[in-house]
Protein backbone atom coordinates (compact mmCIF):
# COMPACT_ATOMS: atom_id res chain seq x y z
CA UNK A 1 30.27 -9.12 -0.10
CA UNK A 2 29.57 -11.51 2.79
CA UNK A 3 26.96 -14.48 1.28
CA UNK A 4 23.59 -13.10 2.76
CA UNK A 5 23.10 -16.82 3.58
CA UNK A 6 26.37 -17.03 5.87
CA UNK A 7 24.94 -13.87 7.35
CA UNK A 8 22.29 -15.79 9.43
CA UNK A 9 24.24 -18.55 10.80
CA UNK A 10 26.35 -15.71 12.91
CA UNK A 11 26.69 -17.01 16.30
CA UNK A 12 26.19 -20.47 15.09
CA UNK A 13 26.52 -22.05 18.62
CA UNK A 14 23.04 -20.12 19.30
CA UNK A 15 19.95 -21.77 19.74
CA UNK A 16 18.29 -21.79 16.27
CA UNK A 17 14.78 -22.04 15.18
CA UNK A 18 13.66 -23.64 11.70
CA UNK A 19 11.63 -20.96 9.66
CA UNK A 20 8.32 -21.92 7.43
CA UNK A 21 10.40 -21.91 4.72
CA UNK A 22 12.94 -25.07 5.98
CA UNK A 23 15.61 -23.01 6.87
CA UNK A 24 17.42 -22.28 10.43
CA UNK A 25 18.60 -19.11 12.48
CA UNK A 26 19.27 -18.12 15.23
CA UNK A 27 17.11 -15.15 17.16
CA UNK A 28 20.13 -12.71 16.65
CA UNK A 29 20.93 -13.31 13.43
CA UNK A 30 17.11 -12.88 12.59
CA UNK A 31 16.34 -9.73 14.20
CA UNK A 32 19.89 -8.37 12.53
CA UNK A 33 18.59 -9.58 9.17
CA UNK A 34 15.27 -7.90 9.53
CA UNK A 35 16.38 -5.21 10.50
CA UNK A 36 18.84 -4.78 7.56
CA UNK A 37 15.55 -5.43 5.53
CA UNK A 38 14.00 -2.70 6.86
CA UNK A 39 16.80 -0.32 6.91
CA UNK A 40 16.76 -0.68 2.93
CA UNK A 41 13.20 0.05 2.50
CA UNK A 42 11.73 -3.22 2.26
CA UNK A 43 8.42 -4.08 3.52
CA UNK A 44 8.01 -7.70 3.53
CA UNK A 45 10.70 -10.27 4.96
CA UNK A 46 12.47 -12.30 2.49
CA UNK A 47 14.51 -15.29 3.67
CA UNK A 48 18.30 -14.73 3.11
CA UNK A 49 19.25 -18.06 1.83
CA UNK A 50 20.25 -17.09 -2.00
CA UNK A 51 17.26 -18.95 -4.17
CA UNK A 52 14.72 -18.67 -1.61
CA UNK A 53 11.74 -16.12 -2.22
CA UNK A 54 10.07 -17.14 0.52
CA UNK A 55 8.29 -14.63 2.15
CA UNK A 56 8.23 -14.65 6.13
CA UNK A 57 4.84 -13.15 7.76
CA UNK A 58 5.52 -10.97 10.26
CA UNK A 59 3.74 -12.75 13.18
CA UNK A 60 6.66 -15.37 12.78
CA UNK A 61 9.55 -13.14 12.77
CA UNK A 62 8.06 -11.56 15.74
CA UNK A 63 8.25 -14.93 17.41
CA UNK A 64 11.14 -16.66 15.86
CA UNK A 65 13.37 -13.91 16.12
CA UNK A 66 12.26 -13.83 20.28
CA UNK A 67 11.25 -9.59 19.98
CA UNK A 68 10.84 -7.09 23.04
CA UNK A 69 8.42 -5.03 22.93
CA UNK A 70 10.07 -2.44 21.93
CA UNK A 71 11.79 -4.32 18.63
CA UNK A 72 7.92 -4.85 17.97
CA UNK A 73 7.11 -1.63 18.00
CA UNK A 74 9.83 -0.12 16.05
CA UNK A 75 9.41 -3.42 13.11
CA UNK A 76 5.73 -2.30 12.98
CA UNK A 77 6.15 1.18 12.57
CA UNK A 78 9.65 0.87 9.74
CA UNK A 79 7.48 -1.89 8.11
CA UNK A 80 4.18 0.39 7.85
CA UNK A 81 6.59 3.41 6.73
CA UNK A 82 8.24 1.24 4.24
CA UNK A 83 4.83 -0.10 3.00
CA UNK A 84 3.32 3.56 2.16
CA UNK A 85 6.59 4.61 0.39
CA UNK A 86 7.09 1.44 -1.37
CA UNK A 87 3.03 0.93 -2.62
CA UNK A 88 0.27 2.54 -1.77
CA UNK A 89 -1.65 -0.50 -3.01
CA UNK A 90 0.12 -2.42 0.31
CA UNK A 91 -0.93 -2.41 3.98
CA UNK A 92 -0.55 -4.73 7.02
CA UNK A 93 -2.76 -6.86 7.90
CA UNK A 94 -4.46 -5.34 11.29
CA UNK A 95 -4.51 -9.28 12.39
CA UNK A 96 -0.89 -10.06 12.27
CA UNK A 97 1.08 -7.35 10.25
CA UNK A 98 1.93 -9.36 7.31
CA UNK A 99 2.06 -7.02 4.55
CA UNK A 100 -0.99 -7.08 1.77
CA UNK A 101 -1.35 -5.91 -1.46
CA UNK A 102 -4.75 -4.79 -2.82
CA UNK A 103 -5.69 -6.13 -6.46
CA UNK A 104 -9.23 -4.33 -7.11
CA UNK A 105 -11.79 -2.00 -5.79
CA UNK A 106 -12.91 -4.09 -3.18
CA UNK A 107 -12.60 -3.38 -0.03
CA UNK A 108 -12.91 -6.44 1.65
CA UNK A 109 -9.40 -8.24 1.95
CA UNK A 110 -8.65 -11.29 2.84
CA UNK A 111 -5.27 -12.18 4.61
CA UNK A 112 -4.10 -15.78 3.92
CA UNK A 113 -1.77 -15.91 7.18
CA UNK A 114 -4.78 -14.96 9.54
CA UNK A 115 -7.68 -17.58 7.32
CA UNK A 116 -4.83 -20.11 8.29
CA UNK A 117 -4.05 -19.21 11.52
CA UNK A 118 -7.37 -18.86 12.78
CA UNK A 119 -9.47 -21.76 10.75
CA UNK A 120 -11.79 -19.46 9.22
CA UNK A 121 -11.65 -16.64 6.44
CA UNK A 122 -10.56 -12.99 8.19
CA UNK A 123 -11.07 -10.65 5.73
CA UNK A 124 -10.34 -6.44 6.87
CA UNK A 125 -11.29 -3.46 5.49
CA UNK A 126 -8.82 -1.91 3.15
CA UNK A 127 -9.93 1.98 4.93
CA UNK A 128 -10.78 1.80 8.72
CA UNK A 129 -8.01 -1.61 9.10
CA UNK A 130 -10.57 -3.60 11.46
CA UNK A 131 -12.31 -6.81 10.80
CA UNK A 132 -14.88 -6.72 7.59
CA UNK A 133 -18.33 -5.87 9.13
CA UNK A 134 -21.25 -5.93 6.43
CA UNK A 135 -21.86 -8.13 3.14
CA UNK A 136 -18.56 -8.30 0.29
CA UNK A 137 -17.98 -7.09 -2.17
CA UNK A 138 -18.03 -3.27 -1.39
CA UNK A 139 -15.80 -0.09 -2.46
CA UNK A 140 -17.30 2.75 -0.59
CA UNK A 141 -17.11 1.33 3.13
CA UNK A 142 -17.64 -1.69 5.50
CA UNK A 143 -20.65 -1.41 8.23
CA UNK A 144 -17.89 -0.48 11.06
CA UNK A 145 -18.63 2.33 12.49
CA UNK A 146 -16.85 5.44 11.77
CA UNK A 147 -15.45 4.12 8.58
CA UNK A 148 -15.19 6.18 5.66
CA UNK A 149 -12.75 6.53 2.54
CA UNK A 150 -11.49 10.53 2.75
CA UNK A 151 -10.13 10.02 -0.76
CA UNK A 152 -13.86 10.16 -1.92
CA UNK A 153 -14.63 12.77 0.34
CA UNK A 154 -11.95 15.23 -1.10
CA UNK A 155 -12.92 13.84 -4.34
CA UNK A 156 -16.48 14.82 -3.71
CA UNK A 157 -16.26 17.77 -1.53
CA UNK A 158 -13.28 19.66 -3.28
CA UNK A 159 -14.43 23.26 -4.96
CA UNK A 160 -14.12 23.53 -8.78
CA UNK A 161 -11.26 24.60 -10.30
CA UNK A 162 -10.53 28.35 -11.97
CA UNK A 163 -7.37 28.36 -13.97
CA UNK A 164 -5.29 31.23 -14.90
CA UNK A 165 -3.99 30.20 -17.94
CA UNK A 166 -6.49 28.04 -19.30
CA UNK A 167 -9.79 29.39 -20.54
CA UNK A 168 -13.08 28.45 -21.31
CA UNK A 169 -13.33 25.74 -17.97
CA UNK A 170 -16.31 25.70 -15.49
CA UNK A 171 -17.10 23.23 -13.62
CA UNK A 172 -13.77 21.53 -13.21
CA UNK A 173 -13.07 19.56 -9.53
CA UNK A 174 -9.92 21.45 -7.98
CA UNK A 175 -8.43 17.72 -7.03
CA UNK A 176 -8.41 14.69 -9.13
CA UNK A 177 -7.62 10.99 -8.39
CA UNK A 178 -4.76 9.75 -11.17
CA UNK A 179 -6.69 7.68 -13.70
CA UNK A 180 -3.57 5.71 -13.86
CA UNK A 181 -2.31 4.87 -10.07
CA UNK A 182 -5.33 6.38 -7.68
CA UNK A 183 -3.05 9.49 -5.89
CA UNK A 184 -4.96 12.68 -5.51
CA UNK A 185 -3.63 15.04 -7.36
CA UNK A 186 -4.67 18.67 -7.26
CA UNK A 187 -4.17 21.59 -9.78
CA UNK A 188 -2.57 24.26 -9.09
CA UNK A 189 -4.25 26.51 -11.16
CA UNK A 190 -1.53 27.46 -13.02
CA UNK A 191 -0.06 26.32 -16.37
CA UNK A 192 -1.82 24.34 -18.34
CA UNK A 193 -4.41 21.21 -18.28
CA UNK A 194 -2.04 18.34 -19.00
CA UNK A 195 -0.16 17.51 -15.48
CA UNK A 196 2.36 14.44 -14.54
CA UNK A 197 0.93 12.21 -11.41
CA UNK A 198 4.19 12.68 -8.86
CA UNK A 199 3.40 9.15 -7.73
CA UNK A 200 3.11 6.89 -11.11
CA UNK A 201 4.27 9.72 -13.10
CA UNK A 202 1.63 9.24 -15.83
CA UNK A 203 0.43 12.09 -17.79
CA UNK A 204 -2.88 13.21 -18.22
CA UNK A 205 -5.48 16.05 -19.05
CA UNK A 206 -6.84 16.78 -15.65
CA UNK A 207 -10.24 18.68 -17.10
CA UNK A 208 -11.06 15.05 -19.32
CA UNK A 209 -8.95 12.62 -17.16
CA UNK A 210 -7.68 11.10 -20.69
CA UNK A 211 -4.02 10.48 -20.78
CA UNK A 212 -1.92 13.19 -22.73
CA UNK A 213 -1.65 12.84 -26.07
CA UNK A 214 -5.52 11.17 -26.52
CA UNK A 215 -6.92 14.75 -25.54
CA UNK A 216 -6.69 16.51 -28.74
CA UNK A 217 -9.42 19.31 -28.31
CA UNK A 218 -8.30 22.51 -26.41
CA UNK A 219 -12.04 22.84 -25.36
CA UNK A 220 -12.34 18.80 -24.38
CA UNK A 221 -15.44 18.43 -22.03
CA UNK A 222 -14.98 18.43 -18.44
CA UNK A 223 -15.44 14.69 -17.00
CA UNK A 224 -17.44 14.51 -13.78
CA UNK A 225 -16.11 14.17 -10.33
CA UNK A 226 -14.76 10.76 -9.59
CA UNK A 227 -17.08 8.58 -7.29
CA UNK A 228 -14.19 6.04 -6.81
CA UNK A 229 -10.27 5.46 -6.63
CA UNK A 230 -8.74 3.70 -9.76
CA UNK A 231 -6.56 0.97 -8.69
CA UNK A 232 -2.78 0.93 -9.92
CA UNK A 233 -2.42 -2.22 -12.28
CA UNK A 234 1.52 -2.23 -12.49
């Protein structure tokens, strides 16, 4: 296997350009190694040079690596489709695309490339993806207009539940959000109460929401509809 390092000094006699991190490449060799990134599901870019976890925003591959248009398109859409599948807990930044992970509820975010590049804090909202609008902390919606979190309105809006093999249930919500990881999750009314989350694959009771194996009563009370998204704590 080729030394990834090696791998960005093809077509040495290139013009190169010195990354954030201290080390050069040239625009070719960039773009390829990106790209390579991307085509193995990654969704943040990672300098090459073996030791280095340096992580490169996307704002200065786009620049370093001298993009068209249409590379800039196709990075920003394999970078968002890589973020969904790798972490739902990830986005880009709407400022400058750098990927960002969401700790808590909160959904004012603040990006650290965009605070530096721009002198001031730029914090976005984690559900519409424009600029925060409205006082912080908040995890129902920012004061944009138009923004709302459809998680909560399924949560809220779904009709209760009737199983066919369980009985003795009323009032159950048809969809649930994973106590463990924050995926909805909804019943399909068959089977029994205890379901795996296809995202985290935790187990839990979805009438009581407590993980499988701390529900011990076939008649456990039915917990109320969620009023907001647990956040995965991997």
């Amino acid at each position: 296997m080729e030394d990834e390092f090696d791998f960005l000094y093809e077509g040495f006699k290139s013009r190169r350009a010195l990354m954030s991190c201290g080390h050069a490449v040239t625009p070719t060799s960039l773009t390829n190694w990106c790209r390579r990134l991307l085509d193995q599901g990654e969704s943040r870019f990672t300098c090459a040079q073996r030791g280095c976890v340096y992580e490169w925003p996307f704002s200065e591959v786009r620049k370093m690596a001298l993009l068209t248009p249409e590379e800039i398109e196709y990075f920003k859409k394999a970078l968002a489709a890589n973020a969904q599948k790798d972490n739902l807990d990830t986005k880009l930044c709407p400022g400058c695309s750098t990927s960002v992970r969401k700790e808590t509820s909160n959904l004012s975010v603040r990006c650290a490339v965009c605070t530096a590049n721009r002198g001031r804090v730029y914090e976005f909202c984690w559900q519409c993806l424009r600029e925060w609008k409205g006082p912080a902390p908040r995890s129902d919606r920012c004061e944009n207009d138009g923004c709302c979190n459809e998680s909560l309105k399924a949560l809220k809006n779904c009709p209760d539940i009737t199983f066919e093999s369980v009985t003795g249930v009323t009032g159950c919500p048809s969809i649930r959000a994973c106590p463990t990881c924050g995926s909805l999750v909804e019943h399909s009314r068959k089977h029994c109460r205890n379901i795996v989350c296809p995202r985290c694959g935790s187990q839990f009771c979805f009438v009581c929401l407590k993980p499988t194996g701390g529900c011990y009563s076939a008649q456990c009370p039915v917990a109320p509809r969620q009023t907001s998204i647990p956040v995965w704590k991997k």
